[in-house]
N, C-alpha and C. Protein backbone atom coordinates (compact mmCIF):
# COMPACT_ATOMS: atom_id res chain seq x y z
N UNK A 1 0.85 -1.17 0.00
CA UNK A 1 0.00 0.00 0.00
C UNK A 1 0.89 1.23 0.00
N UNK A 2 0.73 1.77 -0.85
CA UNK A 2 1.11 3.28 -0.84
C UNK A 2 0.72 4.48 0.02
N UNK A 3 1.93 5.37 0.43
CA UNK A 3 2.01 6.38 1.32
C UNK A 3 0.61 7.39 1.19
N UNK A 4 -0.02 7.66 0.13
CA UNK A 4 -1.51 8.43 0.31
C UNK A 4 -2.66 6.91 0.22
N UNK A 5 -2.50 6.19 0.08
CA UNK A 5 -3.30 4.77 0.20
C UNK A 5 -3.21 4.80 1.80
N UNK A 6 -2.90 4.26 1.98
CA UNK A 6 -2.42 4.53 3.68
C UNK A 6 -2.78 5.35 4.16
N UNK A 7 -2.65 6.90 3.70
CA UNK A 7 -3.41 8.49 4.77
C UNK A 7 -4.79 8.37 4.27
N UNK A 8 -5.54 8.17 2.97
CA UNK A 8 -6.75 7.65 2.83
C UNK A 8 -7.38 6.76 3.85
N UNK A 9 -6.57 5.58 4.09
CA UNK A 9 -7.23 4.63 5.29
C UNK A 9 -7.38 5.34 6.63
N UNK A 10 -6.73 6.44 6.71
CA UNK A 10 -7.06 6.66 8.37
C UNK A 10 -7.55 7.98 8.84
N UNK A 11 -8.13 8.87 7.40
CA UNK A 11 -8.96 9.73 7.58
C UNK A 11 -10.03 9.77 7.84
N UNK A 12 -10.31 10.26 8.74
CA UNK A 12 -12.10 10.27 9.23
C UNK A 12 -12.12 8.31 9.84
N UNK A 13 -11.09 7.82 9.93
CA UNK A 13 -11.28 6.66 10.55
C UNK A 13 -10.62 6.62 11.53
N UNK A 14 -11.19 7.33 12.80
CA UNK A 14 -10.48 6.97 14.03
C UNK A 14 -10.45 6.15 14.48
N UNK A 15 -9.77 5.21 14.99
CA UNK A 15 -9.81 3.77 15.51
C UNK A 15 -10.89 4.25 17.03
N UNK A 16 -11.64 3.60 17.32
CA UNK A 16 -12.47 3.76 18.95
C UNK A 16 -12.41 2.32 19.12
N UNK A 17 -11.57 1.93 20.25
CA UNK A 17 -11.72 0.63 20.70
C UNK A 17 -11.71 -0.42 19.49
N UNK A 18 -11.98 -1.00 18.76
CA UNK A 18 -11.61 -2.28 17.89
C UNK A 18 -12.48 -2.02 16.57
N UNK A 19 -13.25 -0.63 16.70
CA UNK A 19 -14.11 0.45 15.68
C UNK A 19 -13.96 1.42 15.65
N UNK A 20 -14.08 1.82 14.19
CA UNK A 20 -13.78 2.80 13.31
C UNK A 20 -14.70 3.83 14.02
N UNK A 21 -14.57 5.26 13.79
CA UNK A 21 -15.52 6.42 13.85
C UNK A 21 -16.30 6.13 13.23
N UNK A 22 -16.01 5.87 11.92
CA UNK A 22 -17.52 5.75 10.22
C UNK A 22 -18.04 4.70 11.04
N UNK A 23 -17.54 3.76 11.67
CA UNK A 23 -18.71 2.20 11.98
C UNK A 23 -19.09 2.92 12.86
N UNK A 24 -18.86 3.19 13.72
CA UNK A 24 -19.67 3.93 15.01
C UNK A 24 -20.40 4.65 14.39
N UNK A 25 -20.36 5.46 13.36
CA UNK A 25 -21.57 6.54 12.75
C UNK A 25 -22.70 5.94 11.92
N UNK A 26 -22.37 4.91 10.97
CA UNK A 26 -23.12 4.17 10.53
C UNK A 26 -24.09 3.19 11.19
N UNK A 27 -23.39 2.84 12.62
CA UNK A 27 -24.23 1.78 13.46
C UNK A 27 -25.09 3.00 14.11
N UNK A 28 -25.03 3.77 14.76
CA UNK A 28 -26.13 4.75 15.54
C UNK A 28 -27.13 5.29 13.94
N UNK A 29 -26.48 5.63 12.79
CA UNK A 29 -27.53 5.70 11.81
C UNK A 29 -28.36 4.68 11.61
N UNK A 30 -28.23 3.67 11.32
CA UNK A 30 -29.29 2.32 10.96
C UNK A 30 -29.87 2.14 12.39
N UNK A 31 -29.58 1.97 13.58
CA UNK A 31 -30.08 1.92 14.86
C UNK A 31 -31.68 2.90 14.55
N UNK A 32 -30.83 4.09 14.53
CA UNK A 32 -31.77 4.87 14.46
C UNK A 32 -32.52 5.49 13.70
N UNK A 33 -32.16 4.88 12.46
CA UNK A 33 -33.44 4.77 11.19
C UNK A 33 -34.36 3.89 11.16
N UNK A 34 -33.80 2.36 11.41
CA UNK A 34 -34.85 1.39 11.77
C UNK A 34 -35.71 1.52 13.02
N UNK A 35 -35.24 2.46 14.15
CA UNK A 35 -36.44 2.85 15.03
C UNK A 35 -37.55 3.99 14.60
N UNK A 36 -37.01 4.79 14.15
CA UNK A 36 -37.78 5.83 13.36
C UNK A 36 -38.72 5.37 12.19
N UNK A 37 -38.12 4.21 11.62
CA UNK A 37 -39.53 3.77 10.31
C UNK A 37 -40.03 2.47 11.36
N UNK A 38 -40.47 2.44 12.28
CA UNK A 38 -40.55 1.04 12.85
C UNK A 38 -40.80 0.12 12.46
N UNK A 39 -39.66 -0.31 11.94
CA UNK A 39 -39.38 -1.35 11.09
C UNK A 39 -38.87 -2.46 12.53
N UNK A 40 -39.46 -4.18 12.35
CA UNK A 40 -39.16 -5.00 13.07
C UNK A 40 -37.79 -5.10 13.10
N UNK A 41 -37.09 -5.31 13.78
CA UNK A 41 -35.44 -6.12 13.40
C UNK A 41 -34.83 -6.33 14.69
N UNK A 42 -33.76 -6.68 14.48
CA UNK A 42 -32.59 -7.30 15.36
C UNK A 42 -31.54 -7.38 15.40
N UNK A 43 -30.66 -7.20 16.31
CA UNK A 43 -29.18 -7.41 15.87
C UNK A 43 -28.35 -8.59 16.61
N UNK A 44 -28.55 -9.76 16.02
CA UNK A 44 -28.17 -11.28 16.58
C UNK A 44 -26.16 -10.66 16.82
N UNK A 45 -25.47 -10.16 16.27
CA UNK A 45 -24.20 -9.91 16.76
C UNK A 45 -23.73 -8.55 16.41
N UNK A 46 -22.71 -8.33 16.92
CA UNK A 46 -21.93 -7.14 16.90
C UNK A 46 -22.11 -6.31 15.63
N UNK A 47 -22.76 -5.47 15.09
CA UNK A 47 -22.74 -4.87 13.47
C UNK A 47 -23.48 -5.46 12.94
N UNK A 48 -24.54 -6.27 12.97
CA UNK A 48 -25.17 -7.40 11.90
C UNK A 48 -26.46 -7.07 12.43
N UNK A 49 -27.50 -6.67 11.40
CA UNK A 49 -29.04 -6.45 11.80
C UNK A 49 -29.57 -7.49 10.70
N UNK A 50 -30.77 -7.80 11.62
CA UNK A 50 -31.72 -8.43 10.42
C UNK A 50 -33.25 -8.08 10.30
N UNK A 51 -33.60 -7.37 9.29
CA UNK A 51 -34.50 -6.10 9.33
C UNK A 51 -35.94 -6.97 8.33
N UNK A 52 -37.25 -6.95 8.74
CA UNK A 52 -37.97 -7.75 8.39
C UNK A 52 -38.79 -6.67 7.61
N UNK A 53 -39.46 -6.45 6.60
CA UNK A 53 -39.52 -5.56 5.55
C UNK A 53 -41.11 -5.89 5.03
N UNK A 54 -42.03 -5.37 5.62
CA UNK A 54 -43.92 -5.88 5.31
C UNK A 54 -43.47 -5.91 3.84
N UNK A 55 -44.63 -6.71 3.49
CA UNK A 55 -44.93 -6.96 1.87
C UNK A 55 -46.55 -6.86 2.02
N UNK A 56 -46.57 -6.93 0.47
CA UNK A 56 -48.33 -7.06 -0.27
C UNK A 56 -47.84 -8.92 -0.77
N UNK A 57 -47.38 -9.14 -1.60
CA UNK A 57 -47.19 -10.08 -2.41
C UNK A 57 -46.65 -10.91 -1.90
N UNK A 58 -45.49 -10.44 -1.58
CA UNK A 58 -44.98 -11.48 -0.25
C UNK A 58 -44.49 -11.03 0.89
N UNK A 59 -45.34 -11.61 1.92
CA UNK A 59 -45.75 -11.42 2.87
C UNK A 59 -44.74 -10.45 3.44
N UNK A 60 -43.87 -10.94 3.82
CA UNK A 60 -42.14 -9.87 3.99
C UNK A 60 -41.15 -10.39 3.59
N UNK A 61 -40.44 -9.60 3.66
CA UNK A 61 -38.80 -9.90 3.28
C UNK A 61 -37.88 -9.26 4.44
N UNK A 62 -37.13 -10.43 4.71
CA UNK A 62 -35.70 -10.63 5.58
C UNK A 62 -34.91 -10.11 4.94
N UNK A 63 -34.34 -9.01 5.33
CA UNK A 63 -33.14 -8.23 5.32
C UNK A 63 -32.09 -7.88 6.05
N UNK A 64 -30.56 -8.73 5.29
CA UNK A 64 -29.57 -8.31 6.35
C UNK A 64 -28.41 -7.04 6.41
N UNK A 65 -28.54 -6.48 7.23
CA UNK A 65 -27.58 -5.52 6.61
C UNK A 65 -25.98 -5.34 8.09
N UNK A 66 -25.47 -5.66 7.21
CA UNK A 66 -23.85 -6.43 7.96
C UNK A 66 -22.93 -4.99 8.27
N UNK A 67 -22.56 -4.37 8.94
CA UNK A 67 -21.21 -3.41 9.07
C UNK A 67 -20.01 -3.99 8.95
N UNK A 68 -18.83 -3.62 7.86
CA UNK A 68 -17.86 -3.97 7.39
C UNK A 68 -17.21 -2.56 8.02
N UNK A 69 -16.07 -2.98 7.89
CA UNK A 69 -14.59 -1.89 8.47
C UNK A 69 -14.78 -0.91 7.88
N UNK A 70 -15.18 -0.89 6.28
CA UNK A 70 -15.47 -0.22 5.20
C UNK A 70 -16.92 0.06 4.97
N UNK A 71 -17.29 -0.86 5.11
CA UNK A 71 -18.88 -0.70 3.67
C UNK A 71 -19.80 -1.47 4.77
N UNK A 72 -21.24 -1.21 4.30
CA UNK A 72 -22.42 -1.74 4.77
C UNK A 72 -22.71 -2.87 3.51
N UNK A 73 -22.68 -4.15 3.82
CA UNK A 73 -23.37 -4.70 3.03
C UNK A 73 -25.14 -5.11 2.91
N UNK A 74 -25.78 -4.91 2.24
CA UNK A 74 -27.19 -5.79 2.51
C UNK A 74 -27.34 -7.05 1.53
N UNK A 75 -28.34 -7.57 2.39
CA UNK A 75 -28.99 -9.02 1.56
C UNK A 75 -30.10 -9.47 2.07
N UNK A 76 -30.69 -9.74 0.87
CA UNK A 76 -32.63 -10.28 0.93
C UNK A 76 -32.74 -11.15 0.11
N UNK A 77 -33.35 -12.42 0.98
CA UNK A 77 -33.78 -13.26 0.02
C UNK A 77 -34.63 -12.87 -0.53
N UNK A 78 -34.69 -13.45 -1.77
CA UNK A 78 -36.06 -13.34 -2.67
C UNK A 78 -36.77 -14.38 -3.03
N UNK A 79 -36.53 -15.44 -3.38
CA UNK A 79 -37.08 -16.81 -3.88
C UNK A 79 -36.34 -17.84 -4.26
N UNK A 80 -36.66 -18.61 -3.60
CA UNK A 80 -35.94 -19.87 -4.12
C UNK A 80 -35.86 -19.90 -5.42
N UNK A 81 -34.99 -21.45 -5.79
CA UNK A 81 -34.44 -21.80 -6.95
C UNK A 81 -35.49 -22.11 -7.68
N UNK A 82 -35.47 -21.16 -9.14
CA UNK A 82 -37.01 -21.81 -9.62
C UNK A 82 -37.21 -23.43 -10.21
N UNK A 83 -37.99 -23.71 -10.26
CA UNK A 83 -38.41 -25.51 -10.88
C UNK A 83 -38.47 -25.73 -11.94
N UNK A 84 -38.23 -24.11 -13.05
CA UNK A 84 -38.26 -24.41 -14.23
C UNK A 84 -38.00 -23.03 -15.02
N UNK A 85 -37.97 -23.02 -16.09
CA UNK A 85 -37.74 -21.89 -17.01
C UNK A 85 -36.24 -20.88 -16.65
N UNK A 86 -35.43 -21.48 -15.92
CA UNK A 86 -34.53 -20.76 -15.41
C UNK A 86 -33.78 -19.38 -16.15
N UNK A 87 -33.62 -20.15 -17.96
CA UNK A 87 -32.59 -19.05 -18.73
C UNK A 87 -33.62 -17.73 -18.36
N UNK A 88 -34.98 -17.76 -18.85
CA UNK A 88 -35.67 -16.78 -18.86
C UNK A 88 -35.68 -15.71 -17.49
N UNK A 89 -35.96 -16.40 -16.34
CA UNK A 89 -35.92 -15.91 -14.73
C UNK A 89 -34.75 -15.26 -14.84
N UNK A 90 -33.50 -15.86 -15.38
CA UNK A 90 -32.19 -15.26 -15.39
C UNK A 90 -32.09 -14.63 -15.60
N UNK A 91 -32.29 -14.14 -17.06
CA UNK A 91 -32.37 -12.84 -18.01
C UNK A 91 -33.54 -11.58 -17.80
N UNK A 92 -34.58 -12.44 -17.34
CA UNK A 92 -35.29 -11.44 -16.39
C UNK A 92 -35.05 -10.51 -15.41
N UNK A 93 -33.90 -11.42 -14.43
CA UNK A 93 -33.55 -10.51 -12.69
C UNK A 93 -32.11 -9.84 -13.91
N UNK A 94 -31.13 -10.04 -14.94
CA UNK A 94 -30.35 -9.41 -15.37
C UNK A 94 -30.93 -8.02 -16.25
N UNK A 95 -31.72 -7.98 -16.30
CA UNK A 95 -32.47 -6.75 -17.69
C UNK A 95 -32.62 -5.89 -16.33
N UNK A 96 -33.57 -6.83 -15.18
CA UNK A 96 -33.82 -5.88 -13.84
C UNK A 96 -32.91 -5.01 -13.18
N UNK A 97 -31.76 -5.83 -13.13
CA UNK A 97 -30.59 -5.33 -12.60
C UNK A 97 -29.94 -3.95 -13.28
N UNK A 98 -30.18 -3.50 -14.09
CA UNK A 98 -29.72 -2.31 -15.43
C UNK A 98 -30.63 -1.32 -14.86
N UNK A 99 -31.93 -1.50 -14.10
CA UNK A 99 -32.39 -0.38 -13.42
C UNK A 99 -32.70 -0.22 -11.94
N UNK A 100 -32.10 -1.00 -10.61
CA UNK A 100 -32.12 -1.06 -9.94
C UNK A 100 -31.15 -0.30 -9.12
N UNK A 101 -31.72 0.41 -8.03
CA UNK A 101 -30.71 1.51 -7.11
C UNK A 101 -30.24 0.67 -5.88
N UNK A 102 -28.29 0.66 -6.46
CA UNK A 102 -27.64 0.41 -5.52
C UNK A 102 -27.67 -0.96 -4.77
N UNK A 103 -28.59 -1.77 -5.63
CA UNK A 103 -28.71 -3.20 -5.87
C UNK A 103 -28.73 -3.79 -6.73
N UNK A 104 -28.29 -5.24 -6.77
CA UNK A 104 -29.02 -5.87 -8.06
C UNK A 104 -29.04 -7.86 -7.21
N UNK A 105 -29.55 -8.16 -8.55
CA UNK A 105 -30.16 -9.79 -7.99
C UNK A 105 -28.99 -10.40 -8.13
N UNK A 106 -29.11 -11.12 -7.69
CA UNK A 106 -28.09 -12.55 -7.67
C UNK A 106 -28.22 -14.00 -7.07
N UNK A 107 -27.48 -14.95 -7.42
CA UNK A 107 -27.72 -15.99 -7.00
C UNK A 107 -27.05 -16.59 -6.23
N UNK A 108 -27.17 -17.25 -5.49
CA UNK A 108 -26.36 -18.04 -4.86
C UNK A 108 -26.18 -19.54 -5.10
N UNK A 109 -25.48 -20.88 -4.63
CA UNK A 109 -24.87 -21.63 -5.16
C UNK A 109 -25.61 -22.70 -5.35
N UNK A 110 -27.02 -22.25 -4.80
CA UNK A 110 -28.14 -23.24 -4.95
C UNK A 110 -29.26 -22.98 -5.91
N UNK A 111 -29.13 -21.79 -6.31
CA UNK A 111 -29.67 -21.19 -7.30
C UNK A 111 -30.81 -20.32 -6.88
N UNK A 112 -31.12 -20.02 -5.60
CA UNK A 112 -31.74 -18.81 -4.60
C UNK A 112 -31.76 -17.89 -5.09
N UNK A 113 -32.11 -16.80 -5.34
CA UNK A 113 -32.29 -15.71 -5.74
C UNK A 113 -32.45 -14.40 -4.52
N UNK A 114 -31.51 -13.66 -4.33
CA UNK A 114 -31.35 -12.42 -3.77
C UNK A 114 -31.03 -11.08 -4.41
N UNK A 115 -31.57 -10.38 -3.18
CA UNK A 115 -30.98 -9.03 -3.55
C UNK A 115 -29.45 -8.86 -2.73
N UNK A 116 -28.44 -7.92 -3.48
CA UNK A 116 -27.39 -7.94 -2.95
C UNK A 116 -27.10 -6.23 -3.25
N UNK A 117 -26.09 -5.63 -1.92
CA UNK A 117 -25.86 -4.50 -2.64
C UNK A 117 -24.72 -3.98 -1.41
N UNK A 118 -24.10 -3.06 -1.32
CA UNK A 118 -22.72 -2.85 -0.59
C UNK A 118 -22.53 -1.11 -0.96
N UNK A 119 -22.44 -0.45 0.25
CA UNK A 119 -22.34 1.00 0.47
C UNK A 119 -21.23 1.13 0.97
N UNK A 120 -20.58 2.46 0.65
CA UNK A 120 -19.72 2.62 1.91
C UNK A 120 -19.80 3.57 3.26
N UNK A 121 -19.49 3.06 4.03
CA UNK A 121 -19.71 3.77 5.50
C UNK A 121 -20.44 5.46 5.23
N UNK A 122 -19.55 5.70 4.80
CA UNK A 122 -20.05 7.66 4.23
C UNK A 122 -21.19 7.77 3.52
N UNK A 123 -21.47 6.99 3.04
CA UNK A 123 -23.06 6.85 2.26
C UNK A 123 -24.04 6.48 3.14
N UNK A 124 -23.60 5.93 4.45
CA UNK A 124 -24.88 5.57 5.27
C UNK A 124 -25.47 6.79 6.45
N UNK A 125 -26.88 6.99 5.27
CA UNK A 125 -27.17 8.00 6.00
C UNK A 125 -28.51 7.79 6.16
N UNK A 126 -29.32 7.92 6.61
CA UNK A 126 -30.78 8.11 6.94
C UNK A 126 -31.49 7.84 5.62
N UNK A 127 -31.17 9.10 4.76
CA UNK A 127 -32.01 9.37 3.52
C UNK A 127 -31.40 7.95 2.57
N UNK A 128 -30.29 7.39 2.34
CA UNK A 128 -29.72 6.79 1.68
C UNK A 128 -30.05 5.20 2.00
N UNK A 129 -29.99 4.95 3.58
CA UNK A 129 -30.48 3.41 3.70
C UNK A 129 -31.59 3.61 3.73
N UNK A 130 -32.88 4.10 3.57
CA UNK A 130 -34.47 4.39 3.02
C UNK A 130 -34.48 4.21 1.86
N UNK A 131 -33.42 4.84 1.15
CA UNK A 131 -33.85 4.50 -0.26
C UNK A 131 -33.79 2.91 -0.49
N UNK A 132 -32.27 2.20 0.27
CA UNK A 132 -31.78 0.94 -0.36
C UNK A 132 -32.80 0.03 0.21
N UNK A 133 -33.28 0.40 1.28
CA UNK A 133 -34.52 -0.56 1.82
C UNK A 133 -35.42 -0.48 1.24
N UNK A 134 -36.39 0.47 0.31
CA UNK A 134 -37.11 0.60 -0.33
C UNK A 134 -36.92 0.28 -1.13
N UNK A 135 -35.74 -0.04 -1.66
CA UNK A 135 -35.46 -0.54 -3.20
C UNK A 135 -35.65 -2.40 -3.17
N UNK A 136 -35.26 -2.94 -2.03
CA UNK A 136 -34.91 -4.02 -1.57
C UNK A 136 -36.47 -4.23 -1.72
N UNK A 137 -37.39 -3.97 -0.75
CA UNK A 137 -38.21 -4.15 -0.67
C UNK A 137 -39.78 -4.11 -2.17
N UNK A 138 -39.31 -2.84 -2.63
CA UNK A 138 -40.32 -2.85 -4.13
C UNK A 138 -39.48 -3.82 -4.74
N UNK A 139 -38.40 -4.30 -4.66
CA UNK A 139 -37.82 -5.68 -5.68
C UNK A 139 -38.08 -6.89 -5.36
N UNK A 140 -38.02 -7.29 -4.21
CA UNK A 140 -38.21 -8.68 -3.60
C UNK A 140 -39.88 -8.50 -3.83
N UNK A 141 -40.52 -7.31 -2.70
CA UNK A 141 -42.16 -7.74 -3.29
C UNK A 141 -42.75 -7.82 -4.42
N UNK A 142 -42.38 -6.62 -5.09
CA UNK A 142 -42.82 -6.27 -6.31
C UNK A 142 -42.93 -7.18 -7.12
N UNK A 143 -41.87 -8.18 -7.35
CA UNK A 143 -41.17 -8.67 -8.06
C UNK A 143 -41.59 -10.56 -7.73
N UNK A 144 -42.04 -10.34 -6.83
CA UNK A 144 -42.24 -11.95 -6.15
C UNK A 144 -43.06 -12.62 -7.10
N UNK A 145 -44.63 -12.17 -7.77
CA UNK A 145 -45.73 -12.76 -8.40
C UNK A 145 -44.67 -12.95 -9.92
N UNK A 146 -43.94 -12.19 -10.44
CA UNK A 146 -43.67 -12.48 -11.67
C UNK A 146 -42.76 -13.49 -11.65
N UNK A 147 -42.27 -13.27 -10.55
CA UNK A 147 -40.69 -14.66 -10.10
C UNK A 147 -41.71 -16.21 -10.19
N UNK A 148 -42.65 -16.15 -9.43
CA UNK A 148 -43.18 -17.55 -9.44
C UNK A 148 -44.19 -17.46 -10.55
N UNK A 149 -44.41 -16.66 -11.44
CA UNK A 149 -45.14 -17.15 -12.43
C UNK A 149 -44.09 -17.81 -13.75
N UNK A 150 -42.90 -17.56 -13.40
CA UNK A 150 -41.77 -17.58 -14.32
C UNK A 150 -41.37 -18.81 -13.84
N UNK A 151 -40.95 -19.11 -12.64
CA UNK A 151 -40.19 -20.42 -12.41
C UNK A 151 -40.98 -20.83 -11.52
N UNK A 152 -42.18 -20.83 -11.54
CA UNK A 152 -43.20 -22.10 -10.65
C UNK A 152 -44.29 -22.32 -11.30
N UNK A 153 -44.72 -21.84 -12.49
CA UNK A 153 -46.11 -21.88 -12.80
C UNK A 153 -46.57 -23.27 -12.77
N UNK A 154 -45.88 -24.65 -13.10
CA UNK A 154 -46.58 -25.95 -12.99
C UNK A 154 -46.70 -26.34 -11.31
N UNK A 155 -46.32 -25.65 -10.72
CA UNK A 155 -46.06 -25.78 -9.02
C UNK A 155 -47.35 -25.16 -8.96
N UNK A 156 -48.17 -24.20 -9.36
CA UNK A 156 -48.59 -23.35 -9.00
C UNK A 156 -50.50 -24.29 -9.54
N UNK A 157 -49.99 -24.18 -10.52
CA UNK A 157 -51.23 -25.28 -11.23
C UNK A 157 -51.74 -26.61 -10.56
N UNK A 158 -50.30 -27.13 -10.04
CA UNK A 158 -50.64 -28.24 -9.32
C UNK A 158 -51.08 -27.78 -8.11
N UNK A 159 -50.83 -27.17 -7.16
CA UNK A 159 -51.19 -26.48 -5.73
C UNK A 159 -52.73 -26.32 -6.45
N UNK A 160 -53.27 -25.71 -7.39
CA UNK A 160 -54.41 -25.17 -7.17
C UNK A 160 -55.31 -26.40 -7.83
N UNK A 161 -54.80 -27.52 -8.46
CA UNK A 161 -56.00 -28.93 -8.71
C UNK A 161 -56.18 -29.47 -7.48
N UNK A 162 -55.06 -29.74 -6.84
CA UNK A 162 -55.34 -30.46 -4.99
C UNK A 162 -55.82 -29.74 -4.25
N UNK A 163 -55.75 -27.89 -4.22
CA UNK A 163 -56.74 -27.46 -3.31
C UNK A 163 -58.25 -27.74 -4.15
N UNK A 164 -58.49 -27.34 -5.16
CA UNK A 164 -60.13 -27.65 -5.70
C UNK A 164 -60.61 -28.93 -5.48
N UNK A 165 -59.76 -29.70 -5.89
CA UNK A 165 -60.50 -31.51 -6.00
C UNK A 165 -60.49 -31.49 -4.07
N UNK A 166 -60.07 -31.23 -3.38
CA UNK A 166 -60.15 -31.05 -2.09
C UNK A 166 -61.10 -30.18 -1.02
N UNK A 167 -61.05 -29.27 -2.15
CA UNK A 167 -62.34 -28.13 -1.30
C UNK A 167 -62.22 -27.10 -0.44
N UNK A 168 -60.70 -26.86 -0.70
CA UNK A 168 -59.85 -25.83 -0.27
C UNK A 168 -60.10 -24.95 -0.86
N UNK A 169 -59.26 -23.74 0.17
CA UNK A 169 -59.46 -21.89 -0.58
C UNK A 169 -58.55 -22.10 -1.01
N UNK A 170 -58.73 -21.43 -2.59
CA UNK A 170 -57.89 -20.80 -3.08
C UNK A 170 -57.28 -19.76 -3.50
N UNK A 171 -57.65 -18.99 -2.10
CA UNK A 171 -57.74 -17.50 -2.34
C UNK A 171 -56.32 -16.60 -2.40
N UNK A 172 -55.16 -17.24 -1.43
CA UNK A 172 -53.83 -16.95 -1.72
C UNK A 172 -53.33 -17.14 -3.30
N UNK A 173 -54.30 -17.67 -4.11
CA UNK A 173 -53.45 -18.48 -5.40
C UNK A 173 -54.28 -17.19 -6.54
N UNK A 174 -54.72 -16.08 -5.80
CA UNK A 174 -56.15 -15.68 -6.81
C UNK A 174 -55.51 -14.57 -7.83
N UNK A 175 -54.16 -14.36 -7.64
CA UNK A 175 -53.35 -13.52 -8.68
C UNK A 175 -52.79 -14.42 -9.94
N UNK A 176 -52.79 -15.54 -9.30
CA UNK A 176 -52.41 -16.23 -10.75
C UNK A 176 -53.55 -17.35 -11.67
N UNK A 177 -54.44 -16.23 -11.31
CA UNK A 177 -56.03 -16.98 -11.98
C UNK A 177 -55.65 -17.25 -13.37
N UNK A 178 -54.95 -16.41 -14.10
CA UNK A 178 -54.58 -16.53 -15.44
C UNK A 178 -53.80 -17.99 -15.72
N UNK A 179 -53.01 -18.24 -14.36
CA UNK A 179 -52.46 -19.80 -14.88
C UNK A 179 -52.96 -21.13 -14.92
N UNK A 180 -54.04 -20.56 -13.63
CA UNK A 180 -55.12 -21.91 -13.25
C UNK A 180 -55.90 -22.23 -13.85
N UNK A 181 -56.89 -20.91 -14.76
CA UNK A 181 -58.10 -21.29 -15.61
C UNK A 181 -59.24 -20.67 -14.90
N UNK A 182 -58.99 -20.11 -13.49
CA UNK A 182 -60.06 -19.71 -13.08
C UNK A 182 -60.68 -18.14 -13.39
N UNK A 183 -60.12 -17.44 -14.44
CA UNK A 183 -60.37 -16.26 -14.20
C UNK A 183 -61.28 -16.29 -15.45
C-alpha cells in the first residue's frame, strides 16, 4: 500500500476501541433509522441487523444488513431456486438489474435468488439506507408474483388442482387466476 493509500485509510477513521468512527456513525444511523420507520429487526451480533420488511405479495422480506470496516453490506432473500424456465428468470432478474438503485439480484450456489448491494460507510445516512430498503423491498415484493409465475407456474397449477378436488381456498393463489383457468 502506498504512502496516500495509507493516509486515505485513516482519515475520518479513528480507531475507537476495535471500531472505526464511520462504523460507530453508521451503526447509531441504521439503529436509528430502523427505530424511526418502525421497522421489526434485530441485531443477533456485533454490526449485523436483520431487518424484516412488510410486503403485499410477499408477505415480507428478511433483510440483512452487515457493518464492514469499510462498507455496509445488505442481503434479501427473494425466492428460491425456480423448478423451471430458469434461462428466462435469469435474463429477467439481469435486464432488472440495469435499473435497480444500488442493488441488483443474484444468485447463490443453490440457485436462490437475492438481492445484494454494498455502500460505503459515508453513504450511510438516513435518507440513503431508506432508499436501499425501499429498493430491496419494491424488488423482492414487487417482483415476487412475476418470479413464481416464471419459475413455478406448474407448481402453482398443481397447488391449485389439490386445493379444488379437495375443497380448499384458493384464495392466496387468486393472482395467478390466469395460470389456473379460473379467471
Amino acid at each position: 500500500m502506498g504512502d496516500a493509500e495509507a493516509r486515505n485509510e485513516t482519515i475520518g477513521n479513528e480507531t475507537i476501541g476495535n471500531e472505526t468512527a464511520a462504523t460507530a456513525a453508521a451503526r447509531a444511523v441504521i439503529e436509528q433509522t430502523l427505530r424511526d420507520a418502525e421497522l421489526e429487526w434485530e441485531s443477533p451480533s456485533d454490526g449485523t441487523y436483520v431487518v424484516t420488511l412488510p410486503g403485499i405479495r410477499k408477505l415480507s422480506t428478511t433483510c440483512s444488513l452487515r457493518l464492514g470496516r469499510h462498507s455496509l453490506s445488505v442481503n434479501a432473500f427473494v425466492v428460491r431456486r425456480p423448478d423451471e424456465n430458469h434461462e428466462a428468470v435469469h435474463r429477467w432478474l439481469l435486464e432488472r438489474n440495469t435499473r435497480l438503485y444500488g442493488m441488483s439480484y443474484a444468485i447463490d450456489r443453490l440457485g436462490d435468488i437475492y438481492l445484494v448491494g454494498r455502500l460505503p460507510l459515508s453513504a450511510v445516512t438516513p435518507e440513503e439506507l431508506d432508499r436501499v430498503l425501499g429498493t430491496v423491498l419494491e424488488n423482492a415484493d414487487g417482483s415476487f408474483n412475476t418470479l413464481l409465475e416464471m419459475g413455478f407456474a406448474s407448481a402453482i397449477r398443481k397447488e391449485y388442482a389439490w386445493r379444488t378436488a379437495r375443497g380448499e381456498s384458493t384464495r392466496n393463489l387468486a393472482a395467478f387466476a390466469h395460470l389456473t383457468g379460473e379467471s
